[in-house]
C-alpha atoms as a PDB file:
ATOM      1  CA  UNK A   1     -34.701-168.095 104.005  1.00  0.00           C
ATOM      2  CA  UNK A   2     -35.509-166.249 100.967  1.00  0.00           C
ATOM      3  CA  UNK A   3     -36.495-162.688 102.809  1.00  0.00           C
ATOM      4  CA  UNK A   4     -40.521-162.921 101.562  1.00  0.00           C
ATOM      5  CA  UNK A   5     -42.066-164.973 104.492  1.00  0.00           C
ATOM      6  CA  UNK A   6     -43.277-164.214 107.477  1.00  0.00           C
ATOM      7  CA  UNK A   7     -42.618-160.977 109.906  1.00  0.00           C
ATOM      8  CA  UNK A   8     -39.109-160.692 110.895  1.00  0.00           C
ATOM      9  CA  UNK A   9     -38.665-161.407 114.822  1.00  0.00           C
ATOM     10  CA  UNK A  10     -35.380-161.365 117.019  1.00  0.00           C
ATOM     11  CA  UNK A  11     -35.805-164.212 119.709  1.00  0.00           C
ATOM     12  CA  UNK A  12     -32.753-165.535 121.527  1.00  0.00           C
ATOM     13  CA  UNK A  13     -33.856-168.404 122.443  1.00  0.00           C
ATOM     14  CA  UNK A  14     -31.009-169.352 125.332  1.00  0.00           C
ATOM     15  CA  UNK A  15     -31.974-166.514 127.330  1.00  0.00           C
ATOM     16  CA  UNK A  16     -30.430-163.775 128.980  1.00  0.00           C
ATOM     17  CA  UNK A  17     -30.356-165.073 132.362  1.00  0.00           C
ATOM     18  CA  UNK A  18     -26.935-164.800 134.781  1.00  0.00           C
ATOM     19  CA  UNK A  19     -25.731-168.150 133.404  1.00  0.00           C
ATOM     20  CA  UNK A  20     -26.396-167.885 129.882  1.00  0.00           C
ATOM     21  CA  UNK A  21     -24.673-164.629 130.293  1.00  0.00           C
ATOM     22  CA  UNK A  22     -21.593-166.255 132.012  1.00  0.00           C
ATOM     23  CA  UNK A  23     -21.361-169.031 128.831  1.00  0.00           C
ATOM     24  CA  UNK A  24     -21.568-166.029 126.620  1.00  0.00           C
ATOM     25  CA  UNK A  25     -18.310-165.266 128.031  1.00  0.00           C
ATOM     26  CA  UNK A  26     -16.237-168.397 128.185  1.00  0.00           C
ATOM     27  CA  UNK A  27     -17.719-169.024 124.451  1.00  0.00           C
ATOM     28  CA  UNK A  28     -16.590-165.626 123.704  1.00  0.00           C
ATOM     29  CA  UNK A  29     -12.809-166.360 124.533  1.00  0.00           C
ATOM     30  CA  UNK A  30     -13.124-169.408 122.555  1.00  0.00           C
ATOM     31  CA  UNK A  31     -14.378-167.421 119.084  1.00  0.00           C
ATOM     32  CA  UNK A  32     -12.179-164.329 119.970  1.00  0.00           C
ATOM     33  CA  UNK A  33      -9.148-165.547 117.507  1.00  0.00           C
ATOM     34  CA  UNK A  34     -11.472-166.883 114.718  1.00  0.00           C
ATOM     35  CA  UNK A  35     -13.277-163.497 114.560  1.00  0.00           C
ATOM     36  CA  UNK A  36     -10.567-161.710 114.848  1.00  0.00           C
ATOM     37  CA  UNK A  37      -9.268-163.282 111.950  1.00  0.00           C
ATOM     38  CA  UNK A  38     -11.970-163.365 109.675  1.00  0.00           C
ATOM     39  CA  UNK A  39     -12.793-159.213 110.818  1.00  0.00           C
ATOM     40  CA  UNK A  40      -9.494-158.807 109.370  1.00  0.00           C
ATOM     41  CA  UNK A  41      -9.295-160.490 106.762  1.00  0.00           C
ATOM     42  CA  UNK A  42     -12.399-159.002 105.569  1.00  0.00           C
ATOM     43  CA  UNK A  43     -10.979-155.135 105.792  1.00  0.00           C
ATOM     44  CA  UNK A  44     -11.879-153.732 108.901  1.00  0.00           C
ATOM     45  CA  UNK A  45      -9.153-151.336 109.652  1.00  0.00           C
ATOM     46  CA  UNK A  46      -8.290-148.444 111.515  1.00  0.00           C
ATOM     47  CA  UNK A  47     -11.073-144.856 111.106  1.00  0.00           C
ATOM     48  CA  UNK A  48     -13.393-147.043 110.531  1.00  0.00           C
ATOM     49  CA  UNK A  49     -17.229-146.479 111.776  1.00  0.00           C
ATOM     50  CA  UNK A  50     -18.730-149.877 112.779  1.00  0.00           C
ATOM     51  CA  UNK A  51     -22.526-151.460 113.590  1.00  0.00           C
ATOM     52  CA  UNK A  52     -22.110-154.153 115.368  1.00  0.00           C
ATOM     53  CA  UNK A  53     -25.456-155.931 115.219  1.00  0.00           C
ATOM     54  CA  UNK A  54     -26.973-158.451 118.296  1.00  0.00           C
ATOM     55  CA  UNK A  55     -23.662-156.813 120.337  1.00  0.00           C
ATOM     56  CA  UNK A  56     -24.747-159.084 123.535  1.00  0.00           C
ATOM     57  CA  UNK A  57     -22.512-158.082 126.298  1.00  0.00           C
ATOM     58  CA  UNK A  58     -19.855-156.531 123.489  1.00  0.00           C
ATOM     59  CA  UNK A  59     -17.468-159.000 122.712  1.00  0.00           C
ATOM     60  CA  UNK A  60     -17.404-158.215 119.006  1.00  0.00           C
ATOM     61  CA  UNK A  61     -17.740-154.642 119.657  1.00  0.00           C
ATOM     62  CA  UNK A  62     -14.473-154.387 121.379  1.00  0.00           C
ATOM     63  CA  UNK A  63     -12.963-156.229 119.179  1.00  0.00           C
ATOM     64  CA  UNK A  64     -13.910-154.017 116.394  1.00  0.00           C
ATOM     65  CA  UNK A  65     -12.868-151.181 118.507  1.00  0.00           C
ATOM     66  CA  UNK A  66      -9.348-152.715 118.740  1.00  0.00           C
ATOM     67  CA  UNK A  67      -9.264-153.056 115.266  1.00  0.00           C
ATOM     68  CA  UNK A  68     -10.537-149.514 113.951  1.00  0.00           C
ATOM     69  CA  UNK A  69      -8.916-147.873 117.127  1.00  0.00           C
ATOM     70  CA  UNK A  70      -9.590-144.632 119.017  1.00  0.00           C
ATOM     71  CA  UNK A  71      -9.866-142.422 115.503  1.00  0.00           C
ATOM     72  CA  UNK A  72     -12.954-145.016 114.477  1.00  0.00           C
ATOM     73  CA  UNK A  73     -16.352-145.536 116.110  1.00  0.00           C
ATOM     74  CA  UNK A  74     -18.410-148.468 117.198  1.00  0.00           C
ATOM     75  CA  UNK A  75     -22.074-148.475 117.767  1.00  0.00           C
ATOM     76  CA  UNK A  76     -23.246-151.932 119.201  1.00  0.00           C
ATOM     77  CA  UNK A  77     -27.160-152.760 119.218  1.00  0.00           C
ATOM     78  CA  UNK A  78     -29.047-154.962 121.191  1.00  0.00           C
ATOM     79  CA  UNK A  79     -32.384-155.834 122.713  1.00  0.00           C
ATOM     80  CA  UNK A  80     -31.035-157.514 125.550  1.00  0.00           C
ATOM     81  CA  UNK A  81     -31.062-154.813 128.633  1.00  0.00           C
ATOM     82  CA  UNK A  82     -28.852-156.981 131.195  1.00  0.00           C
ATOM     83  CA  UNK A  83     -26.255-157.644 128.493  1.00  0.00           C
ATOM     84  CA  UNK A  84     -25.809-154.286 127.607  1.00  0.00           C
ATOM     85  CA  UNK A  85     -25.854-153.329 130.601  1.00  0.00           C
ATOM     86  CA  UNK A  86     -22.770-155.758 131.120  1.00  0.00           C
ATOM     87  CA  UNK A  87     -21.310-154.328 127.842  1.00  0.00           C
ATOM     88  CA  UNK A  88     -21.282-150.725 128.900  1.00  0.00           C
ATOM     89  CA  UNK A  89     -19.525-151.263 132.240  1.00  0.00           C
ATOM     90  CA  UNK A  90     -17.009-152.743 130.228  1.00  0.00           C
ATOM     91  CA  UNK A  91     -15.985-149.964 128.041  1.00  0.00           C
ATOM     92  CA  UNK A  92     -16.288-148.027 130.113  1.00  0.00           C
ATOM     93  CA  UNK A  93     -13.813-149.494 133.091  1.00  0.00           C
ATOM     94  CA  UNK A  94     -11.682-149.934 130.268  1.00  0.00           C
ATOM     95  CA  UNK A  95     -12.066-146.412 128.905  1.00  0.00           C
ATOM     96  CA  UNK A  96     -12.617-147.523 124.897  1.00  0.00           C
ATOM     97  CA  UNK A  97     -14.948-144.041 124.857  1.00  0.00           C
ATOM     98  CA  UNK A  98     -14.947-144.747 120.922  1.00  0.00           C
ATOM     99  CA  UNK A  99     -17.240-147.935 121.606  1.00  0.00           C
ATOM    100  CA  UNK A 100     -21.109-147.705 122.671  1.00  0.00           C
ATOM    101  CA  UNK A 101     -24.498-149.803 122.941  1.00  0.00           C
ATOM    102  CA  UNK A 102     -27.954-148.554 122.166  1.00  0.00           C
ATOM    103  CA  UNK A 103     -31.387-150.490 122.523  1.00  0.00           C
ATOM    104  CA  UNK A 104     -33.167-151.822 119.775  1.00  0.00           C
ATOM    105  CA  UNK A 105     -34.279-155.088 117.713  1.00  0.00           C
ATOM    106  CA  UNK A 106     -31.760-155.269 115.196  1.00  0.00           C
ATOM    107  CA  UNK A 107     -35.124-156.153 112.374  1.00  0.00           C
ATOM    108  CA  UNK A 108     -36.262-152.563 112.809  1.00  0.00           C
ATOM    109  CA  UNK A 109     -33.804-150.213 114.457  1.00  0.00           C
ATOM    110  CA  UNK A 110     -32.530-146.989 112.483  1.00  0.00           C
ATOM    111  CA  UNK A 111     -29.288-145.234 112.518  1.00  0.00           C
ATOM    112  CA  UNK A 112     -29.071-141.426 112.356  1.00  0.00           C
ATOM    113  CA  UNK A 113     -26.045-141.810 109.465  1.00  0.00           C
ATOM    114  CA  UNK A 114     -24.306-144.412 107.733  1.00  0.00           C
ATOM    115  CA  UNK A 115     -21.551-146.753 108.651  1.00  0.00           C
ATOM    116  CA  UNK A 116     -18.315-148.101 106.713  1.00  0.00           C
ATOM    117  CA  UNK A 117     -18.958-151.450 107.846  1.00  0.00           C
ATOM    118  CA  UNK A 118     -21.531-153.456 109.535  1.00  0.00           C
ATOM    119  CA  UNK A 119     -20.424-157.088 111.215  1.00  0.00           C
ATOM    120  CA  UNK A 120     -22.667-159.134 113.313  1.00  0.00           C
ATOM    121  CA  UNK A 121     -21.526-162.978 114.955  1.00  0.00           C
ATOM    122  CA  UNK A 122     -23.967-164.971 116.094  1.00  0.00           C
ATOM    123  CA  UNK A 123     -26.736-163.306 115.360  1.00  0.00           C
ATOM    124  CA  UNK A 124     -28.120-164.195 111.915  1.00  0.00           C
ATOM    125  CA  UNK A 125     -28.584-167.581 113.541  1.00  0.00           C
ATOM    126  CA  UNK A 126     -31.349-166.798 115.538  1.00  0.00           C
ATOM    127  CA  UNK A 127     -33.481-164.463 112.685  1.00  0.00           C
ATOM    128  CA  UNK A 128     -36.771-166.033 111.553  1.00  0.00           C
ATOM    129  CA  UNK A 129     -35.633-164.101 108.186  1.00  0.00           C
ATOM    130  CA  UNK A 130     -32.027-163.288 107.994  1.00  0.00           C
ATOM    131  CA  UNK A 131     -32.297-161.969 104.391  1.00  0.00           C
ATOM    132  CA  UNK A 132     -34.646-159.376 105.504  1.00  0.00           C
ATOM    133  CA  UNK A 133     -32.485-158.285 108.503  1.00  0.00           C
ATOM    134  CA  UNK A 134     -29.960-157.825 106.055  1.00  0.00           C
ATOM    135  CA  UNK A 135     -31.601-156.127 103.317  1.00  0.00           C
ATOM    136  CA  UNK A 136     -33.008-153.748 106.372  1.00  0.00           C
ATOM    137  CA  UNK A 137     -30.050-152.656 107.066  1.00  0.00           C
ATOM    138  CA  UNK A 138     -28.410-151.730 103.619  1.00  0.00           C
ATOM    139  CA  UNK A 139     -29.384-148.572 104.489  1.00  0.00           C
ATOM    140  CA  UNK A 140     -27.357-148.000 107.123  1.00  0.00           C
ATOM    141  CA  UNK A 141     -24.111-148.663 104.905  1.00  0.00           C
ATOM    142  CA  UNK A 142     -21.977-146.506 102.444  1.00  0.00           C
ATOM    143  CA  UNK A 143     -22.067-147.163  98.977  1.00  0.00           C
ATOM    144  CA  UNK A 144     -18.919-149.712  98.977  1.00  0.00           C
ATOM    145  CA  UNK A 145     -19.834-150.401 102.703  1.00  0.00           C
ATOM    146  CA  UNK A 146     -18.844-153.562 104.152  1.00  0.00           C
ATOM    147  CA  UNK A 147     -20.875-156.295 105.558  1.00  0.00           C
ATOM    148  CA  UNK A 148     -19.423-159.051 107.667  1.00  0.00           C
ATOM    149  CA  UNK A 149     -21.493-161.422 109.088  1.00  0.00           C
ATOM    150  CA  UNK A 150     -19.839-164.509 111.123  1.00  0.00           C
ATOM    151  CA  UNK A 151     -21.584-167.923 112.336  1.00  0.00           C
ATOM    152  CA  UNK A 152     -21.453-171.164 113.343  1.00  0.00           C
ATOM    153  CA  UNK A 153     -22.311-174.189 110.974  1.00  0.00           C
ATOM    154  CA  UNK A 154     -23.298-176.832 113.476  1.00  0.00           C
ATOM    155  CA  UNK A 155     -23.105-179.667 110.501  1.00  0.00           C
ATOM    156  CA  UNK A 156     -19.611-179.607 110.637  1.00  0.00           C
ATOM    157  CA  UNK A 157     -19.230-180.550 114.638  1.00  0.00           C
ATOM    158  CA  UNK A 158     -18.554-184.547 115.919  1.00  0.00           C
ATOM    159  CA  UNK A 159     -15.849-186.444 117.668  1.00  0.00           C
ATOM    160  CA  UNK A 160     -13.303-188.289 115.664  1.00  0.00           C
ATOM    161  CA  UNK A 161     -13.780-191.024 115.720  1.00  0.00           C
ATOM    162  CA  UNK A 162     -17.223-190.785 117.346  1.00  0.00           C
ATOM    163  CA  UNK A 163     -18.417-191.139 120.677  1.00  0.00           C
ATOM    164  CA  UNK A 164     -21.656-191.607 121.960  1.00  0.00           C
ATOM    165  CA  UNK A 165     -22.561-189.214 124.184  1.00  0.00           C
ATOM    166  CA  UNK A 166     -20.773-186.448 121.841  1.00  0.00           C
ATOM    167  CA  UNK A 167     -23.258-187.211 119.241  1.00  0.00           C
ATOM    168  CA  UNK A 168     -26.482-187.427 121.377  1.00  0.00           C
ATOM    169  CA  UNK A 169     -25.066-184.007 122.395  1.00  0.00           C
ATOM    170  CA  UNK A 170     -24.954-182.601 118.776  1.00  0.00           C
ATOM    171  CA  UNK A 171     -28.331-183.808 118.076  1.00  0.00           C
ATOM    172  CA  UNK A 172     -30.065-182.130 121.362  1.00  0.00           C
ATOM    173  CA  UNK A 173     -28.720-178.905 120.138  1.00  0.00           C
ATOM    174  CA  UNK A 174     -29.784-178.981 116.824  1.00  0.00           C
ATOM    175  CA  UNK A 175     -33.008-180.391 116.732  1.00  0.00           C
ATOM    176  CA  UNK A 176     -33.493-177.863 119.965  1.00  0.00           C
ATOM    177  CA  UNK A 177     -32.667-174.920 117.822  1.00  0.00           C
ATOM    178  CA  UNK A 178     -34.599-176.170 114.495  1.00  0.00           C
ATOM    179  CA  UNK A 179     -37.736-176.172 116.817  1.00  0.00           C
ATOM    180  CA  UNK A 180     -36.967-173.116 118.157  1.00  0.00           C
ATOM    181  CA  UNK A 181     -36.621-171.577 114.750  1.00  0.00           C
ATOM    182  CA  UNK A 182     -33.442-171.122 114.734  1.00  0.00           C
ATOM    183  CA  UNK A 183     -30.460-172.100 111.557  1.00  0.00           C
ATOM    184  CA  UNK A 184     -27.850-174.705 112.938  1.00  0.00           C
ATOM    185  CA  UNK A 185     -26.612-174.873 109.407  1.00  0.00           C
ATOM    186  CA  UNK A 186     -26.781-171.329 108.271  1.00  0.00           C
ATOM    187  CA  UNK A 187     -23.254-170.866 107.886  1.00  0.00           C
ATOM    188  CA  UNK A 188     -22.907-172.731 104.927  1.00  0.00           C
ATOM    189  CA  UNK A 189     -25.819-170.146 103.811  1.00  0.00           C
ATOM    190  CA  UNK A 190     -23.915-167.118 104.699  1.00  0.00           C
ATOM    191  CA  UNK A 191     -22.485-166.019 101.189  1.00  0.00           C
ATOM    192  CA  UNK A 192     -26.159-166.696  99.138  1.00  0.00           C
ATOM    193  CA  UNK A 193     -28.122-164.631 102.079  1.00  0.00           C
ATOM    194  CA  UNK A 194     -25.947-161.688 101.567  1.00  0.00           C
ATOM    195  CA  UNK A 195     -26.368-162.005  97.762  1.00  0.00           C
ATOM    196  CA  UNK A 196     -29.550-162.572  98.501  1.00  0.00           C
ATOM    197  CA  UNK A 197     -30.053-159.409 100.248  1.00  0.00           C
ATOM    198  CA  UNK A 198     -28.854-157.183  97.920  1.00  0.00           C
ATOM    199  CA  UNK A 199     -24.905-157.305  98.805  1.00  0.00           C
ATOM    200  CA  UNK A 200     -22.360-157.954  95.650  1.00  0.00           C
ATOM    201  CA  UNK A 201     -18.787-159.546  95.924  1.00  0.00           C
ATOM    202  CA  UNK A 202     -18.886-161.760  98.652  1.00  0.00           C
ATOM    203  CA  UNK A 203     -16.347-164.578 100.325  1.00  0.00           C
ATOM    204  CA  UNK A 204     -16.807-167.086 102.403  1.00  0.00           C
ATOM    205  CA  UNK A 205     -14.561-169.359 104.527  1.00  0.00           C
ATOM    206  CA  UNK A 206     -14.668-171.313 107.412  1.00  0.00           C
ATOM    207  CA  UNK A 207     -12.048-171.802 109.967  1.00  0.00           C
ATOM    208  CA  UNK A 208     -11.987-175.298 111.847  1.00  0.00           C
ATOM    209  CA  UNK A 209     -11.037-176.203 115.308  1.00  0.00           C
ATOM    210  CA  UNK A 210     -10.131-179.680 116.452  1.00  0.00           C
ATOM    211  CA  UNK A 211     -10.119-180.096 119.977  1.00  0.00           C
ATOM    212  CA  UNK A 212      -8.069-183.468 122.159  1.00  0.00           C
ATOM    213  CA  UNK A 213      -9.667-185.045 124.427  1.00  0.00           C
ATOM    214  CA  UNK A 214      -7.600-183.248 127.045  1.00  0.00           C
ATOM    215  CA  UNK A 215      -9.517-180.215 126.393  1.00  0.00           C
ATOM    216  CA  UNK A 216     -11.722-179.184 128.771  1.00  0.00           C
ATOM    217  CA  UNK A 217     -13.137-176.307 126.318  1.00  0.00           C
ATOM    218  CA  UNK A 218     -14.717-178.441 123.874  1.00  0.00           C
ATOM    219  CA  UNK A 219     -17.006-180.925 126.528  1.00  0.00           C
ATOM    220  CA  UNK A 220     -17.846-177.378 128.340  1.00  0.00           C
ATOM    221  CA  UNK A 221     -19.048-175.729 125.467  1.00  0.00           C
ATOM    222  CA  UNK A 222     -21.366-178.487 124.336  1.00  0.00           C
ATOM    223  CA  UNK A 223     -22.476-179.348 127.615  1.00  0.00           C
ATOM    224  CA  UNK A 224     -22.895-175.462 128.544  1.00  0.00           C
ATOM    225  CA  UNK A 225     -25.609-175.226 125.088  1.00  0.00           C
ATOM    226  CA  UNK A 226     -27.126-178.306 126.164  1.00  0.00           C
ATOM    227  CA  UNK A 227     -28.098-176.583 129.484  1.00  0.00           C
ATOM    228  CA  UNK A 228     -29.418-173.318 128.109  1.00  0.00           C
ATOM    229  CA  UNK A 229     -31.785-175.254 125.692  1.00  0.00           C
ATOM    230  CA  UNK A 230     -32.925-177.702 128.116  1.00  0.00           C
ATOM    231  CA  UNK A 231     -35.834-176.098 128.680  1.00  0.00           C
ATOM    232  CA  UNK A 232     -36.324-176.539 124.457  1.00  0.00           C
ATOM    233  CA  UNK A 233     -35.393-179.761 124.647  1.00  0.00           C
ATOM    234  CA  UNK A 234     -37.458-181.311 127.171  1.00  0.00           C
ATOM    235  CA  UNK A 235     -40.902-178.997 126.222  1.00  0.00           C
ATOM    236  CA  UNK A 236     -40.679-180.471 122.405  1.00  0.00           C
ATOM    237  CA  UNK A 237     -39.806-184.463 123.690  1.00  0.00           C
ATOM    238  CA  UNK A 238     -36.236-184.801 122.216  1.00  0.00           C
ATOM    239  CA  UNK A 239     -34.354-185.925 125.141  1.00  0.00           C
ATOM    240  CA  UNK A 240     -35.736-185.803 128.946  1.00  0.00           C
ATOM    241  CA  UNK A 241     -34.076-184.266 132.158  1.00  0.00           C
ATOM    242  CA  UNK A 242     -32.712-187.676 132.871  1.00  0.00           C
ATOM    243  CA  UNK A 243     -31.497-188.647 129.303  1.00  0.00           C
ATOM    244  CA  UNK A 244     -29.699-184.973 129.643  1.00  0.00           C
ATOM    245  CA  UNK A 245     -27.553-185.352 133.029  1.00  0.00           C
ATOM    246  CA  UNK A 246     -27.044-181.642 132.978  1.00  0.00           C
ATOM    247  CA  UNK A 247     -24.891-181.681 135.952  1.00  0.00           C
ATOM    248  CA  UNK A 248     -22.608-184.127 134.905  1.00  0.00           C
ATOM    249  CA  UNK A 249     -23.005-183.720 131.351  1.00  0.00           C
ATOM    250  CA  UNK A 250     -19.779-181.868 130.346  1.00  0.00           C
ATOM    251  CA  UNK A 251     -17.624-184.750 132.831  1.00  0.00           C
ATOM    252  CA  UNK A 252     -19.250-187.500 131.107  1.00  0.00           C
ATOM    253  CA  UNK A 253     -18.472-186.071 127.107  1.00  0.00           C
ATOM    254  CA  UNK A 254     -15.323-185.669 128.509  1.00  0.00           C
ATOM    255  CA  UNK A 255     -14.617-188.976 129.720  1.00  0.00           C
ATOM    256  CA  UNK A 256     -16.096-190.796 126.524  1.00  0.00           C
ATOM    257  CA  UNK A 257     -13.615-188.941 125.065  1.00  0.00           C
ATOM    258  CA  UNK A 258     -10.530-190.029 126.703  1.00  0.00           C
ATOM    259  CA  UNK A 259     -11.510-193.482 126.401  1.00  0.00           C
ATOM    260  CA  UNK A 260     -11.543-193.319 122.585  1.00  0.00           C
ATOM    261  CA  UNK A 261      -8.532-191.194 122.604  1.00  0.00           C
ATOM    262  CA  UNK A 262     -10.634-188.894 120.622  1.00  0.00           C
ATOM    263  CA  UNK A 263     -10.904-185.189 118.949  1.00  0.00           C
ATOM    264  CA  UNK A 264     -13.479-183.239 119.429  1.00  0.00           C
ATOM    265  CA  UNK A 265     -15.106-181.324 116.230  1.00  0.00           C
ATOM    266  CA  UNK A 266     -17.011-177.658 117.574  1.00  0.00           C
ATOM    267  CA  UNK A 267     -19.148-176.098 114.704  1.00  0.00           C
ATOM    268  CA  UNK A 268     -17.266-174.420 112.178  1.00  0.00           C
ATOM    269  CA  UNK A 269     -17.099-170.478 112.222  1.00  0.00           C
ATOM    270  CA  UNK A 270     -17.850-169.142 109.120  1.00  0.00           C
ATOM    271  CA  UNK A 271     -16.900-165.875 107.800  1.00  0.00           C
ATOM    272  CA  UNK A 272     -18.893-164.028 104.750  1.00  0.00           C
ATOM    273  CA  UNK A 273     -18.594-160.523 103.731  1.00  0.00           C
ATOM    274  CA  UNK A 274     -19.630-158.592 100.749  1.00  0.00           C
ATOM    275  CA  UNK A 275     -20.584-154.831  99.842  1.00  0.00           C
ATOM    276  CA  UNK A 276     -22.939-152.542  99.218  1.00  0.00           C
ATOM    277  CA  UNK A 277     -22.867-151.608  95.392  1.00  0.00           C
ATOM    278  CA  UNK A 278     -22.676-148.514  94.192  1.00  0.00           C
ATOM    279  CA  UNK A 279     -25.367-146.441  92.994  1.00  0.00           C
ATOM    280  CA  UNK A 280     -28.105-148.896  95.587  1.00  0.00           C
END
């Protein structure tokens, strides 16, 4: 992860199919006060002109557009065609005329002027070089720009105290995504690949759910990753169709987790933002 190794690629590996978009969603709701937070925190505020990069079906962008408001601008990008096509519906039912989506890998795509800010969730995660998406698109920020990224570190997640099941779970998904080429862990990395990439006074924090056992959410979530990598999962031998249960999956993490009376742990989201220097 050092931006010098091989040819950047954009590859979401959990597909773009009608389910995977549909989990996009209920995750979405999920992360929508965490981001929200951490956007603000960060500084984006009202006027503002946004890139949103690896927009999906424009959860963040509308977000940002509530935050920077009619007088900003949002530009979300994408290489997904049936998300965005999602997205624009959206925005536009809902009339936010100051948000829009354009085609394009993220790695290589050029804007026509530069931006305030640039934020991106989710999306780092799935770059064979994340430095090198970055770096590529310094040039699409002001001098004093902002750059927010936002991701999940997957080392944080477990069930307190632990269940079985839970942690079979957890290990599916990241040994799925680590073959897949994918970082589980990179938000604990996001701070050093912004420095990394050319980006000077960064923060990072993390903010930390714990979910009862009650909670359907948590189970769902797991289970509904699970399902979208199964494909991964069974193709490179780390669990099999059977060892899986996808159709009962989410009931049965649930379950184990009433019996121990215990918490569920999701991945921390992580928040990092830093700017472009002056004078670069």
């Amino acid at each position: 992860m050092n931006g010098q190794s091989r040819e950047p690629e954009t590859r979401y590996v959990l597909g773009n199919d009608r389910p995977e978009l549909a989990r996009l969603d209920r995750q979405a709701i999920w992360l929508e006060p965490a981001t929200r937070l951490l956007l603000t925190v960060a500084g984006i505020v009202p006027g503002m002109r946004v890139l949103d990069l690896g927009t999906g079906l424009g959860h963040v962008a509308r977000l940002v557009g509530e935050l920077v408001g009619p007088q900003g601008l949002v530009v979300g990008v994408d290489q997904g065609v049936q998300a965005l096509a999602v997205a624009r519906e959206r925005v536009e039912a809902a009339g936010e005329r100051h948000v829009s989506f354009v085609e394009g890998d993220i790695n290589h795509w050029r804007a026509d002027e530069p931006f305030d800010a640039i934020v991106g969730r989710l999306v780092l995660f799935h770059l064979a070089d994340p430095v090198l998406a970055v770096r590529h698109h310094l040039q699409h920020l002001r001098e004093g720009g902002l750059f927010v990224a936002v991701d999940f570190d997957i080392g944080a997640a477990r069930a307190e105290p632990p269940v079985a099941l839970l942690t079979d779970a957890l290990s599916w998904i990241e040994r799925g995504f680590q073959v897949a080429g994918a970082w589980p862990h990179i938000g604990a990395r996001l701070g050093p690949i912004l420095a990394q990439a050319g980006l000077v006074d960064s923060t990072t924090f993390g903010i930390q759910n714990y979910l009862p056992a009650h909670d359907p959410v948590g189970p769902a979530l797991v289970a509904g990753v699970v399902r979208s990598l199964a494909d991964v999962i069974t193709r490179h031998g780390i669990a099999t169709l059977e060892q899986l249960g996808l159709e009962t999956l989410d009931r049965r993490i649930a379950d184990e987790l009433h019996r121990a009376e215990g918490v569920l742990v999701p991945p921390t989201v992580v928040g990092a933002w830093a700017r472009r220097a002056s004078g670069t």
